[in-house]
N, C-alpha and C. Protein backbone atom coordinates (compact mmCIF):
# COMPACT_ATOMS: atom_id res chain seq x y z
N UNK A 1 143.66 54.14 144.49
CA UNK A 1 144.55 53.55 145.48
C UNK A 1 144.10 53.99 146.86
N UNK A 2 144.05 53.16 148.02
CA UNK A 2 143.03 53.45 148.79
C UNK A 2 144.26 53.15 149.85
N UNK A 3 144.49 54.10 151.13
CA UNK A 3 145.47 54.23 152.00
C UNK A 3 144.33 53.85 153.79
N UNK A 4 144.45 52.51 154.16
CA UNK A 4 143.52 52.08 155.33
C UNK A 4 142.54 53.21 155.59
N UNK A 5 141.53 53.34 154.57
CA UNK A 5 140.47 54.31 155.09
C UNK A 5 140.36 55.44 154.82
N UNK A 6 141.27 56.04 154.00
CA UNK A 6 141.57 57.32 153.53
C UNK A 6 141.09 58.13 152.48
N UNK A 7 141.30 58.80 152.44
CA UNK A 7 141.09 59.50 151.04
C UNK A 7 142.06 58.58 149.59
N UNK A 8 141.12 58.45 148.94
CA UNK A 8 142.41 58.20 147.25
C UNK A 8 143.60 59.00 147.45
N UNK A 9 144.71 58.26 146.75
CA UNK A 9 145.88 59.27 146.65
C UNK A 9 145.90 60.64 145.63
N UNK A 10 144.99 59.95 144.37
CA UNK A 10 144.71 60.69 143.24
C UNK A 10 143.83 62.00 143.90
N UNK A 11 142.73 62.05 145.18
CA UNK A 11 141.94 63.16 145.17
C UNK A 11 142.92 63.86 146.66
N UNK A 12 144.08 64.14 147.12
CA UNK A 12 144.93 64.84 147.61
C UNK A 12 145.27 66.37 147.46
N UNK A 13 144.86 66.51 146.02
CA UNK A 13 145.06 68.04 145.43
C UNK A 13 145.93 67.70 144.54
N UNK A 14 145.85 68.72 143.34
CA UNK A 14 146.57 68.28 142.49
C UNK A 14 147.48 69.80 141.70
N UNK A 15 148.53 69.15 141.46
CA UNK A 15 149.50 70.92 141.55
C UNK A 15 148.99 71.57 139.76
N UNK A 16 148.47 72.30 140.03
CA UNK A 16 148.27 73.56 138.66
C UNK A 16 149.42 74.08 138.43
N UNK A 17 149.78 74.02 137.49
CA UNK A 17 150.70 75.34 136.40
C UNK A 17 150.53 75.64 135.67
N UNK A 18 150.32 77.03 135.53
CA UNK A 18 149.92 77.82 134.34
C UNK A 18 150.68 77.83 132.97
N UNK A 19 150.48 77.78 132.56
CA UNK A 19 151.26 77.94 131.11
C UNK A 19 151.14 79.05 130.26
N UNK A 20 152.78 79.15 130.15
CA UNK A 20 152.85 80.69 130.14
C UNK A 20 153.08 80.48 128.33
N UNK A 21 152.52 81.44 127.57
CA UNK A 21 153.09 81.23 125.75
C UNK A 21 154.67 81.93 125.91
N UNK A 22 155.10 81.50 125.06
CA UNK A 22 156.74 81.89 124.50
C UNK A 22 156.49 82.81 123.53
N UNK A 23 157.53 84.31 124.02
CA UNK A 23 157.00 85.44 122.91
C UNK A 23 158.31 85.45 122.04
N UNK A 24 158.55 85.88 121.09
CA UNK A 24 159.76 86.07 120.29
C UNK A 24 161.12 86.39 121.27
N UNK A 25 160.97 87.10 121.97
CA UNK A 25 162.25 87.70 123.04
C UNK A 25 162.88 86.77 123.58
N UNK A 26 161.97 85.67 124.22
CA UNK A 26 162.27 84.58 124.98
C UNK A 26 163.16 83.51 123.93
N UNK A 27 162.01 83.50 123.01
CA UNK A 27 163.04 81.85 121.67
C UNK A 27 164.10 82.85 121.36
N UNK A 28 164.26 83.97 121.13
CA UNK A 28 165.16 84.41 120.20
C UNK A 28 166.72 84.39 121.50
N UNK A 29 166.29 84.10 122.64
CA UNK A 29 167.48 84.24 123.68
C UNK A 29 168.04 82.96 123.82
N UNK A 30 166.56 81.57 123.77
CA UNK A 30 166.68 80.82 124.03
C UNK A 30 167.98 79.72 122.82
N UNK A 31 167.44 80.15 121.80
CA UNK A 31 167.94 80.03 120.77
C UNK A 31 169.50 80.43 120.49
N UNK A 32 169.74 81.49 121.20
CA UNK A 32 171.14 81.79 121.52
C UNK A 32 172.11 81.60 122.02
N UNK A 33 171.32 80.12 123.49
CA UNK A 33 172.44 79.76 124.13
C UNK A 33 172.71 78.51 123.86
N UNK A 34 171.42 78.45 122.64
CA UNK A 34 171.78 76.73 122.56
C UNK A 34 172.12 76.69 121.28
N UNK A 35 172.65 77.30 120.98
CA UNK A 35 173.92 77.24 119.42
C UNK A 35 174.90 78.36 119.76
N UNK A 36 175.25 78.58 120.94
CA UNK A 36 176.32 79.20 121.48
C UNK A 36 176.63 80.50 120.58
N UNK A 37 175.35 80.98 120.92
CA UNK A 37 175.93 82.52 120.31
C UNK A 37 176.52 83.59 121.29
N UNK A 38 177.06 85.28 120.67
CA UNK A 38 177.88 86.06 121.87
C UNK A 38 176.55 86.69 121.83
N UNK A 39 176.23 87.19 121.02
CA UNK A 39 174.97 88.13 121.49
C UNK A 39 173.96 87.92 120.04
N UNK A 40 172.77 88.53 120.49
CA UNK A 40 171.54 88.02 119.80
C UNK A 40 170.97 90.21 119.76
N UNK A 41 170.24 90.38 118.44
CA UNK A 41 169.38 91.34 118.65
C UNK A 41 168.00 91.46 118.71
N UNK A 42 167.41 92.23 119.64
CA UNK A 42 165.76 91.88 119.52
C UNK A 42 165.37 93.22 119.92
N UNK A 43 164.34 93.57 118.81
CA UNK A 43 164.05 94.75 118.41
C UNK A 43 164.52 96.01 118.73
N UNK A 44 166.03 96.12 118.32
CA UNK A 44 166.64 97.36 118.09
C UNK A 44 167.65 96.98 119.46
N UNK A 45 168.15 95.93 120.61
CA UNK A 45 168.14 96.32 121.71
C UNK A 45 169.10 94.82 121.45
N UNK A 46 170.74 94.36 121.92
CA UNK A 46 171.99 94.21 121.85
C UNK A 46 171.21 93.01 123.06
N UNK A 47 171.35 91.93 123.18
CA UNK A 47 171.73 91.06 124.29
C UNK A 47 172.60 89.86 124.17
N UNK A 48 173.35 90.16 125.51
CA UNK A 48 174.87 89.63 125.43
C UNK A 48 174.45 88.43 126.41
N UNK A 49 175.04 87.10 125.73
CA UNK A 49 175.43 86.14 127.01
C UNK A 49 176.10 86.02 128.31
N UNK A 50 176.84 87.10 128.12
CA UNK A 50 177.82 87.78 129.98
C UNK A 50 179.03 86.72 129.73
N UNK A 51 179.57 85.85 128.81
CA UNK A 51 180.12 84.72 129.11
C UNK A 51 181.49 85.67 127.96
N UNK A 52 181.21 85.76 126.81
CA UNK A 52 181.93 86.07 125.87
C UNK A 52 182.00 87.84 125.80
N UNK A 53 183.03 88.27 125.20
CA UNK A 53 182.91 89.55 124.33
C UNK A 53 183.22 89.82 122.95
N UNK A 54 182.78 90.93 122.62
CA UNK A 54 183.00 90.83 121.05
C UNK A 54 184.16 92.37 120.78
N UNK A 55 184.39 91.92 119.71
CA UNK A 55 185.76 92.92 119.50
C UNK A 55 185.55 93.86 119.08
């Protein structure tokens, strides 16, 4: 796509993002808020959603 004389739109720069891998800590949290759990454990160590408490 050619702009009166210009550079292509396509050779402008183009945005990089790295891609980061998903380690167990992350799915196992992720996983928690999307089946609405109060808290989740990951390796030995209690994490709470801040939303709920438990009795």
């Amino acid at each position: 796509m050619e702009c009166d004389g210009q550079e292509s739109a396509d050779s402008n720069g183009a945005l990089s993002m790295p891609v980061i891998p998903m380690n167990t800590a992350a799915e196992a949290i992720i996983n928690m808020i999307n089946q609405g759990q109060i808290q989740v454990t990951i390796n030995g160590f209690t994490v709470s959603n801040g939303l709920a408490t438990t009795q």
